[in-house]
N, C-alpha and C. Protein backbone atom coordinates (compact mmCIF):
# COMPACT_ATOMS: atom_id res chain seq x y z
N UNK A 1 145.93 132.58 142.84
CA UNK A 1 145.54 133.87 142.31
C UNK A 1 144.34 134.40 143.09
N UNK A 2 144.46 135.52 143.25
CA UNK A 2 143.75 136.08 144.42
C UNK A 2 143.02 137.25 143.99
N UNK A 3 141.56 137.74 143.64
CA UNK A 3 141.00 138.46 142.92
C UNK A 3 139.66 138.93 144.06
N UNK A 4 140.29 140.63 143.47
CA UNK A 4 139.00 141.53 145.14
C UNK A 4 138.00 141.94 144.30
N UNK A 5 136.73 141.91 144.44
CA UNK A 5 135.86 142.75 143.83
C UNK A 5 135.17 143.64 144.48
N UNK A 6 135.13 144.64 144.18
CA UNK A 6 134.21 146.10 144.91
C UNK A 6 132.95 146.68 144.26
N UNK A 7 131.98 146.31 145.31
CA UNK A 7 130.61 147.14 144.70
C UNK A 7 130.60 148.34 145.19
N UNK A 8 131.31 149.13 145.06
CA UNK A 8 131.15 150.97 145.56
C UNK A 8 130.27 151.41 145.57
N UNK A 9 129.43 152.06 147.13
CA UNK A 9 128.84 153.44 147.04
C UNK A 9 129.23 154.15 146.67
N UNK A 10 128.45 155.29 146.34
CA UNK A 10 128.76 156.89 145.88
C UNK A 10 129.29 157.29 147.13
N UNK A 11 127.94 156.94 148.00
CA UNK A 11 128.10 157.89 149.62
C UNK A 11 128.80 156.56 150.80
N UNK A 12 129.43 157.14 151.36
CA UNK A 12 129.76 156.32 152.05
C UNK A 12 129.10 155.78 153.57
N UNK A 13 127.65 156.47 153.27
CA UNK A 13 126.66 156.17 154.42
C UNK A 13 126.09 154.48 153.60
N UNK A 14 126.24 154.63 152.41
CA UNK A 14 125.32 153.55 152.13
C UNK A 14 126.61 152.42 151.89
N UNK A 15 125.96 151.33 151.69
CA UNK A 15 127.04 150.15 152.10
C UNK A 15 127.60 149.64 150.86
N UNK A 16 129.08 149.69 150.98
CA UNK A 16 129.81 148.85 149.58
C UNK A 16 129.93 147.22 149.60
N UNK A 17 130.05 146.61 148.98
CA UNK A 17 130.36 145.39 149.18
C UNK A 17 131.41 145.14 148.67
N UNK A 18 132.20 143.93 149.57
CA UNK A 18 133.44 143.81 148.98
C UNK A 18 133.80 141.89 149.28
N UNK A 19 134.14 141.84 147.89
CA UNK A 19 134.19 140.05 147.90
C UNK A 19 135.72 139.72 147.52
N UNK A 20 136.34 138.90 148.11
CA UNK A 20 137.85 138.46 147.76
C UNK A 20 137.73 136.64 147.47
N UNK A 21 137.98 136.28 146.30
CA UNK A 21 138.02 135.24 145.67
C UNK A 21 139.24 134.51 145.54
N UNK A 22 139.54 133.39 146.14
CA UNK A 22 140.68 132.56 145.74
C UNK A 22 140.17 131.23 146.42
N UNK A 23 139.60 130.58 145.23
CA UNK A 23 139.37 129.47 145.88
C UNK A 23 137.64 129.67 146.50
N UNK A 24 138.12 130.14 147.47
CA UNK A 24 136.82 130.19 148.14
C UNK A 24 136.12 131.51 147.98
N UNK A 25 135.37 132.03 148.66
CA UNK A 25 134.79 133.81 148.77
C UNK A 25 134.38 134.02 149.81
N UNK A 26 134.86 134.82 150.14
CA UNK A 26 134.96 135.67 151.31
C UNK A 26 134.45 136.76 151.08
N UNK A 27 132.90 137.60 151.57
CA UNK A 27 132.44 138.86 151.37
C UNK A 27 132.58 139.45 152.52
N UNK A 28 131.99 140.87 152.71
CA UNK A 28 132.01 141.49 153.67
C UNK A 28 131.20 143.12 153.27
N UNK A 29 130.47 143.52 153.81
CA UNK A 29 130.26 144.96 153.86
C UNK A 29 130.12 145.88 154.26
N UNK A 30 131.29 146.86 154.22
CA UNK A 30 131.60 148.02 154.82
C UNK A 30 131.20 149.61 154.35
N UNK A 31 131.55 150.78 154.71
CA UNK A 31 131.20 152.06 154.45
C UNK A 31 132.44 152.98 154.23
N UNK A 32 133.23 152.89 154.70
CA UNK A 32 133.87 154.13 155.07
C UNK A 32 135.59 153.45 153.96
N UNK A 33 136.01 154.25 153.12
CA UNK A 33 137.32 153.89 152.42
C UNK A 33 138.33 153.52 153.00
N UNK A 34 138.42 153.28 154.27
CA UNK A 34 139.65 153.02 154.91
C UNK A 34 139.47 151.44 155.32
N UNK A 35 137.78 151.23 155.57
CA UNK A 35 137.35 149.61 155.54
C UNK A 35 137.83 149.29 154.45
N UNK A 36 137.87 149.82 153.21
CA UNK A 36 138.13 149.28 152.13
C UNK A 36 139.48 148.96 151.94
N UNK A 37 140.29 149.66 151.82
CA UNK A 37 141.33 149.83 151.83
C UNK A 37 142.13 148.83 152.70
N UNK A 38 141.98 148.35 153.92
CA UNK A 38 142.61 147.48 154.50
C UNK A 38 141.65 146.09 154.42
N UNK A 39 140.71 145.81 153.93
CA UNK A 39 140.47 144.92 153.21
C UNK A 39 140.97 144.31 151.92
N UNK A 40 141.35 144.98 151.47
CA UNK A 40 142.05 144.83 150.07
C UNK A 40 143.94 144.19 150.35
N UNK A 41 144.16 145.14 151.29
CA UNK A 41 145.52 144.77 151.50
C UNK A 41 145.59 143.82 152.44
N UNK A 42 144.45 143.19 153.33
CA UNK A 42 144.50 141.89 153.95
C UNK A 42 144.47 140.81 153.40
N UNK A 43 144.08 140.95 151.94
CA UNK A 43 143.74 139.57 151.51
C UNK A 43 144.32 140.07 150.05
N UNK A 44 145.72 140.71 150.01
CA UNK A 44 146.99 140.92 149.40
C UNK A 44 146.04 140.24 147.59
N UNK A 45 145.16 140.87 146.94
CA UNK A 45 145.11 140.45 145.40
C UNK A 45 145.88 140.73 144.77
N UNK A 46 145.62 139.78 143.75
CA UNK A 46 146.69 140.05 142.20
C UNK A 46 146.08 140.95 141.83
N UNK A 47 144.71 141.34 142.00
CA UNK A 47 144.13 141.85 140.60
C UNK A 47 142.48 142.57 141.81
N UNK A 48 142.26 143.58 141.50
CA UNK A 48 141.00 144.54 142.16
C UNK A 48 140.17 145.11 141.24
N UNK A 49 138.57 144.70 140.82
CA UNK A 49 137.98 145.36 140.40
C UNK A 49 136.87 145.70 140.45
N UNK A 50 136.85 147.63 140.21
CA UNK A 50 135.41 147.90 140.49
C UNK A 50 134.52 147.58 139.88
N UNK A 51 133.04 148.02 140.43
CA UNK A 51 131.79 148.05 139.73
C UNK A 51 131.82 149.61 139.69
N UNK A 52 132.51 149.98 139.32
CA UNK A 52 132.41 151.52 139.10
C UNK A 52 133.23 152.68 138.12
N UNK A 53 133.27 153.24 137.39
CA UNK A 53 133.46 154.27 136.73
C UNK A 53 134.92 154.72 137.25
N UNK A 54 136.02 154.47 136.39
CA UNK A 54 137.36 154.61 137.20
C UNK A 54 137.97 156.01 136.60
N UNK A 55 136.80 156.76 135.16
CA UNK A 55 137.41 158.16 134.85
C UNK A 55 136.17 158.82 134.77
N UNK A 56 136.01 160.12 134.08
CA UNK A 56 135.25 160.91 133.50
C UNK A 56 135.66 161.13 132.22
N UNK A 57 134.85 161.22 131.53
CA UNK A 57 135.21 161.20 129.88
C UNK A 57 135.86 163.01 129.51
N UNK A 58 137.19 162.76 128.84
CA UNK A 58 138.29 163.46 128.62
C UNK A 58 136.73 164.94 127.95
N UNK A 59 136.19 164.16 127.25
CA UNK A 59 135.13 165.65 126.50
C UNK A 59 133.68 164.57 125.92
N UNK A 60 132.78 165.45 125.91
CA UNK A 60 131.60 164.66 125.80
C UNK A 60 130.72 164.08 127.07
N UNK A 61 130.04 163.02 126.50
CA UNK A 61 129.21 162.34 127.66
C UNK A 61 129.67 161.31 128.01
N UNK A 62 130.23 160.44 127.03
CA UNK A 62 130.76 159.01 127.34
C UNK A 62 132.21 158.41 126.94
N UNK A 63 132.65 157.58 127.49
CA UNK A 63 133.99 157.24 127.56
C UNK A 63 134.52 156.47 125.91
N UNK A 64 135.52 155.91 126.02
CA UNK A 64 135.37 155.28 124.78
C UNK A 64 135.14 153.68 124.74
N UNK A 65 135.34 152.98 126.51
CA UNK A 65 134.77 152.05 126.23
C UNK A 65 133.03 151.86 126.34
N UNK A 66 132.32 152.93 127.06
CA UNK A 66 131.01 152.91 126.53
C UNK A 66 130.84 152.95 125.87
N UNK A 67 131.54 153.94 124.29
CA UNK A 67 130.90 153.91 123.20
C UNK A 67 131.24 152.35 122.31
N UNK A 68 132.27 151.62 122.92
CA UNK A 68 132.17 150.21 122.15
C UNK A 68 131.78 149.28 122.83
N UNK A 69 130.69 149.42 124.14
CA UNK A 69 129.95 148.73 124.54
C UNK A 69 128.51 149.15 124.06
N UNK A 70 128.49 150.54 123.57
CA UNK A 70 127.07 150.65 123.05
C UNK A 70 126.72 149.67 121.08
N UNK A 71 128.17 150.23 120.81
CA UNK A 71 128.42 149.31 119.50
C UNK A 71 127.74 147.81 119.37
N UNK A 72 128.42 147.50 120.82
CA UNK A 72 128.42 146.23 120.96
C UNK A 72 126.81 145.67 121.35
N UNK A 73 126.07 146.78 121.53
CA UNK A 73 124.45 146.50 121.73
C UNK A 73 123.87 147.00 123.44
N UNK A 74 125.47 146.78 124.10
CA UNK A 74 124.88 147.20 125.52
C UNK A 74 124.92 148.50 125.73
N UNK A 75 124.30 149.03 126.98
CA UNK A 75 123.27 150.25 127.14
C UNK A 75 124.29 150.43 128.47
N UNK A 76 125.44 150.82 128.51
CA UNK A 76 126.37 151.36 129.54
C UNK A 76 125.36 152.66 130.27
N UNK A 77 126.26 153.03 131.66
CA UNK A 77 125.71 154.45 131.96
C UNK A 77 126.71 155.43 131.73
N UNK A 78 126.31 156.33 131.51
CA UNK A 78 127.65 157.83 131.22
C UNK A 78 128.22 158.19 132.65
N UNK A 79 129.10 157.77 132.48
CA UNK A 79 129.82 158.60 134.13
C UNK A 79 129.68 160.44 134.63
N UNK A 80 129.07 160.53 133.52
CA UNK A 80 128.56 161.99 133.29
C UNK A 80 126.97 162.44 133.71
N UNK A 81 126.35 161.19 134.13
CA UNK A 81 125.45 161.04 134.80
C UNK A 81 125.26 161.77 136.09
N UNK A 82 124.30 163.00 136.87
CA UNK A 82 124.44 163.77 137.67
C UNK A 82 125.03 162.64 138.75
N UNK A 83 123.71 161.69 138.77
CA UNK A 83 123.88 161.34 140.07
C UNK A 83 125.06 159.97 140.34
N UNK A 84 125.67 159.88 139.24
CA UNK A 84 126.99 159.24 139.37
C UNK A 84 128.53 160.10 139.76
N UNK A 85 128.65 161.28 139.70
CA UNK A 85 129.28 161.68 139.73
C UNK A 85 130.20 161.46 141.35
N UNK A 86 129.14 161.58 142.62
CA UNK A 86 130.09 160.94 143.88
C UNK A 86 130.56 159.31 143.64
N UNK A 87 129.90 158.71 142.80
CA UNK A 87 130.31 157.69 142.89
C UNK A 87 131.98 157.22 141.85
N UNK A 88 132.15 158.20 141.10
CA UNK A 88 133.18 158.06 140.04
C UNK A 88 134.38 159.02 140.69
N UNK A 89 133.79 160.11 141.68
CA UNK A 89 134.77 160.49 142.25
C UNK A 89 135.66 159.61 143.20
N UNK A 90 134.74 159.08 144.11
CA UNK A 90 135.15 157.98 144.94
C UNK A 90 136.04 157.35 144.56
N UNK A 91 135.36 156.77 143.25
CA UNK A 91 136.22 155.23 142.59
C UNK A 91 137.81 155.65 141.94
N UNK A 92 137.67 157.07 141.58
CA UNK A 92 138.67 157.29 141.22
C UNK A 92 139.99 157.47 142.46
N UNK A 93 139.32 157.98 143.50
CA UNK A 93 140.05 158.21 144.47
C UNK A 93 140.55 156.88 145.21
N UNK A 94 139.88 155.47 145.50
CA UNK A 94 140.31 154.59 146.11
C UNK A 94 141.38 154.21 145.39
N UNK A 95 140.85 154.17 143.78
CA UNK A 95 141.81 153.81 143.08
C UNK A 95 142.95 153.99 143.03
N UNK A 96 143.50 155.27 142.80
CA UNK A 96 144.74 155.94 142.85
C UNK A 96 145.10 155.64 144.26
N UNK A 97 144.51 155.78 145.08
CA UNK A 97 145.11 154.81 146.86
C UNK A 97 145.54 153.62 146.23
N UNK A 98 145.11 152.51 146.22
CA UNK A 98 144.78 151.30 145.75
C UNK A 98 146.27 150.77 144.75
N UNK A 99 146.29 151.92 143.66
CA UNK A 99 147.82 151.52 142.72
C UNK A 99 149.13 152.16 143.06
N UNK A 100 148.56 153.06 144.25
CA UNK A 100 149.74 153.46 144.73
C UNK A 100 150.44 152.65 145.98
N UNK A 101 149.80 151.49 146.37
CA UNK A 101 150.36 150.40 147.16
C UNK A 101 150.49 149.39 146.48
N UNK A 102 150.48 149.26 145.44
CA UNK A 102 151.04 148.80 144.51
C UNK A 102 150.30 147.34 143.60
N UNK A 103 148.67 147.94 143.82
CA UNK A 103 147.83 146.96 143.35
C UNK A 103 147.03 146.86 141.83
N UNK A 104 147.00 146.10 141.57
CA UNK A 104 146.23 146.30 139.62
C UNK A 104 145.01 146.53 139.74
N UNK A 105 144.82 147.90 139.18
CA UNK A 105 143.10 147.82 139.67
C UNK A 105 142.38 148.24 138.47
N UNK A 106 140.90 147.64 138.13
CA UNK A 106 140.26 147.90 136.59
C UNK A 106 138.84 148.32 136.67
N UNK A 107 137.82 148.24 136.62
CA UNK A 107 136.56 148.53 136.26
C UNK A 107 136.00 147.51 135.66
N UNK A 108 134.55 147.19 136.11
CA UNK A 108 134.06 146.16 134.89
C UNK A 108 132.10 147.36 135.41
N UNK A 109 131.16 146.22 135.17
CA UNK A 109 130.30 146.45 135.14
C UNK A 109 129.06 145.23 135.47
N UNK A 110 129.17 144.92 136.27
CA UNK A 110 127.83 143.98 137.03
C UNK A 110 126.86 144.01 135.89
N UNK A 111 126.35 145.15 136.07
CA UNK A 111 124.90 144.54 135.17
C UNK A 111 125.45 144.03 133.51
N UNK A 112 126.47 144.52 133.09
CA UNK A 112 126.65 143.75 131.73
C UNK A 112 127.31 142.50 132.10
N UNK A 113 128.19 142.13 133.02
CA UNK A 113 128.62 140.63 133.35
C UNK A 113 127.28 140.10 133.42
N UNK A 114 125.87 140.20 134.01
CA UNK A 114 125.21 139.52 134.30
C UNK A 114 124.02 139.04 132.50
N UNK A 115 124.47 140.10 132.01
CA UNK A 115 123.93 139.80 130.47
C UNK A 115 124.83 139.16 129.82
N UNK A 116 126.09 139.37 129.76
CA UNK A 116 126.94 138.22 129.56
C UNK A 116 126.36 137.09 129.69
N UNK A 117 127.38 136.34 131.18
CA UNK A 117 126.89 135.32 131.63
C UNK A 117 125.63 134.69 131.46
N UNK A 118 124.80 135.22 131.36
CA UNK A 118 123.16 135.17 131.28
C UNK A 118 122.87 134.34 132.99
N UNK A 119 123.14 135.33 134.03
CA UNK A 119 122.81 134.73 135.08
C UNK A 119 122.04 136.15 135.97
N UNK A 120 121.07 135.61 137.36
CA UNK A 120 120.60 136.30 137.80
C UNK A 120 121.18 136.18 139.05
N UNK A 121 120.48 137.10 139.76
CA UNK A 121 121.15 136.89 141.38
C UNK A 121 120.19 135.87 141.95
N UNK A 122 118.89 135.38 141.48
CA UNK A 122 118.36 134.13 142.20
C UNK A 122 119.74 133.05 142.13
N UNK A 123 120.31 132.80 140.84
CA UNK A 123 121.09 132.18 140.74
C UNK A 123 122.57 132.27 141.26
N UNK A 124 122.79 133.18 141.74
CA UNK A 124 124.17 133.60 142.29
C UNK A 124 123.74 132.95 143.87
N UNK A 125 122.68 133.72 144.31
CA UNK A 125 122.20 133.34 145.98
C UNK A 125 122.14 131.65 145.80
N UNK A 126 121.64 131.12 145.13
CA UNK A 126 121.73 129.74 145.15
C UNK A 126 123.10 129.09 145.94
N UNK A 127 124.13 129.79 145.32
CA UNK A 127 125.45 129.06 145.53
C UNK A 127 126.07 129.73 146.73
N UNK A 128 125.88 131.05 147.17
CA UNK A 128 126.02 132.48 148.46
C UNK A 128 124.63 132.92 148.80
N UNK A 129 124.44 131.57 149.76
CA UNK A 129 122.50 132.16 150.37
C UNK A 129 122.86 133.96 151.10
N UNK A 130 123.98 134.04 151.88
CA UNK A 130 124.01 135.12 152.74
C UNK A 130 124.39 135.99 151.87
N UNK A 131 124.58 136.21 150.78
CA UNK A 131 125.22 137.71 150.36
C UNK A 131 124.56 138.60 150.20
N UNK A 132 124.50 139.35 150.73
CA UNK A 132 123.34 141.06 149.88
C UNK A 132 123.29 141.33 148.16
N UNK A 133 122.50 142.31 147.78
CA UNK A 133 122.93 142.38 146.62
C UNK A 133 124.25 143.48 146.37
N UNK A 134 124.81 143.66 147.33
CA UNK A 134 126.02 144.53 147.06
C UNK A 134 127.33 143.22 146.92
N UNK A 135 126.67 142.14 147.84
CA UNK A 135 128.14 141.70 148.02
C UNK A 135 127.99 140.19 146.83
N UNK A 136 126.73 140.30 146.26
CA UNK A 136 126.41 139.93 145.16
C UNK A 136 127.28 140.85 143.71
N UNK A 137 127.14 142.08 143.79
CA UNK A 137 127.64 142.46 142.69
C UNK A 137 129.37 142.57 142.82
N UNK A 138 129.49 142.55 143.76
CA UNK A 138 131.23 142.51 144.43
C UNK A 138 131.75 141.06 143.90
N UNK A 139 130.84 139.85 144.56
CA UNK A 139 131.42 138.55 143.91
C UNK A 139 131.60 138.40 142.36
N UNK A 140 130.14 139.44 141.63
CA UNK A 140 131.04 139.38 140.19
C UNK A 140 132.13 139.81 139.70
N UNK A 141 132.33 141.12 140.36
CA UNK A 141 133.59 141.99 139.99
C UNK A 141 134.99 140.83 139.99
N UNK A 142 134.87 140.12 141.43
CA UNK A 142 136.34 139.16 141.77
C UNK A 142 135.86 138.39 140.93
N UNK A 143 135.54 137.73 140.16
CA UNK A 143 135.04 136.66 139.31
C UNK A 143 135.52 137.24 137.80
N UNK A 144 135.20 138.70 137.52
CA UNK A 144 136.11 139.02 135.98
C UNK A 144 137.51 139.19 136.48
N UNK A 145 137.59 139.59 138.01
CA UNK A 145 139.02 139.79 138.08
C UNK A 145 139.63 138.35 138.01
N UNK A 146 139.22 137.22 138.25
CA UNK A 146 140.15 136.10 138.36
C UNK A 146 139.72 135.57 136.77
N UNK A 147 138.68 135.74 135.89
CA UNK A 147 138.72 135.59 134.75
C UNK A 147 140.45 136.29 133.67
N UNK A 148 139.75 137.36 134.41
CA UNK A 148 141.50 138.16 133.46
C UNK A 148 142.42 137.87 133.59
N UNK A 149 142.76 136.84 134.97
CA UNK A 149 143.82 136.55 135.45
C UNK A 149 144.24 134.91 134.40
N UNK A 150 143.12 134.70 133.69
CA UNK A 150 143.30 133.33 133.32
C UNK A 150 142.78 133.90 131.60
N UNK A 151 143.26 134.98 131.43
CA UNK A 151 143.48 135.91 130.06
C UNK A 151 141.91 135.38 129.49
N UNK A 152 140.92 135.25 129.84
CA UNK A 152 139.41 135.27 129.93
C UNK A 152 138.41 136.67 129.56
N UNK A 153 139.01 137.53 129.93
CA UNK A 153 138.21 138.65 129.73
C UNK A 153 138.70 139.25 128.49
N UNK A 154 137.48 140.50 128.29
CA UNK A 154 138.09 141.41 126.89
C UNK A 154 137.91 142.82 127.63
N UNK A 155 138.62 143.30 126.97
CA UNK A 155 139.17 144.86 127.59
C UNK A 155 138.35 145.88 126.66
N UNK A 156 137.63 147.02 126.96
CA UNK A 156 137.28 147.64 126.28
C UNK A 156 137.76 149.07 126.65
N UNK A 157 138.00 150.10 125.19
CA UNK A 157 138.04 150.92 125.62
C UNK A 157 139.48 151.39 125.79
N UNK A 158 140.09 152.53 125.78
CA UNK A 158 141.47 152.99 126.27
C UNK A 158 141.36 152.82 127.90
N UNK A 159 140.05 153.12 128.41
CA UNK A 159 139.91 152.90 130.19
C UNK A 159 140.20 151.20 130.60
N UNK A 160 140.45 150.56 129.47
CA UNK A 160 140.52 148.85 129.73
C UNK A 160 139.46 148.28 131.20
N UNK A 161 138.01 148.78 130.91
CA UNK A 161 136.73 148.04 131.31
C UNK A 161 136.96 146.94 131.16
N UNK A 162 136.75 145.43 132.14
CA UNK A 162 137.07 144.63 131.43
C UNK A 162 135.88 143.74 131.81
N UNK A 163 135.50 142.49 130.77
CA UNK A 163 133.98 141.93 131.03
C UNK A 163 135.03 139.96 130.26
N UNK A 164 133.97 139.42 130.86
CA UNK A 164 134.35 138.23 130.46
C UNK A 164 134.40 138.06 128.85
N UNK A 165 134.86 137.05 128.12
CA UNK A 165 135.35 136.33 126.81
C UNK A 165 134.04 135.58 126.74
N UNK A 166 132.93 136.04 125.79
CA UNK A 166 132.17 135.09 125.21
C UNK A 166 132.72 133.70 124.10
């Protein structure tokens, strides 16, 4: 089982990270969506997920799995956020690339995996001295993606956000 995780820029000057998990991890970080894109299909996943905002909320400020992650105590961001908005455009756009070659692709959220888990990135670098913190937040993404793959995660939301199984 083979699980990609993507830390998306907004802009594509600044750098995404992108980690593919099976077994081992393999990072890498690139800029431009077409790096992405044939990264993803080189290392053929079951399962792709962002660190990023995969809609805009139908009306209002927030989605409906933010509002049952706020329930839930955590402090999501609104994809309605000014300065999120290139970044949700993006994500939406790789995405729809992404399932139209015929790949499963979801959303989670780094900084709440990392309140989850209760882990830091001192502790992540421990085990990946070389990763950035992009390709730090990318290794979490493939990490809920191969969690879900082993029916581990919980889905929130009609957008099915998905975060690990406490």
């Amino acid at each position: 089982m083979i699980s990609v995780g993507i830390d998306l820029a907004g802009l594509s000057k600044n750098p995404t990270g992108l980690a593919s998990m099976n077994g081992n991890v393999k990072t890498e970080i690139v800029h431009n969506d077409n790096e992405i894109i044939s990264f993803v299909k080189s290392h053929k996943p079951d399962i792709v997920i962002f660190d990023a905002p995969l809609s805009f909320p139908a009306r209002g400020y927030f989605r409906s799995c933010e509002v049952e992650l706020k329930n839930e105590g955590y402090e999501p961001l609104s994809p309605m956020f000014r300065g999120m908005r290139p970044l949700v455009e993006r994500a939406i756009k790789l995405s729809i690339e992404l399932r139209n070659h015929g790949f499963n692709v979801f959303e989670t959220s780094s900084v709440i995996i990392r309140k989850i888990l209760r882990v830091d990135d001192k502790f992540i670098r421990e085990r990946y001295p070389y990763a950035t913190k992009d390709e730090i937040d990318a290794i979490l993404c493939a990490l809920v993606g191969k969690l879900h793959l082993k029916r581990k995660t919980k889905s929130y939301g009609k957008e099915n956000l998905l975060l690990p199984k406490i």
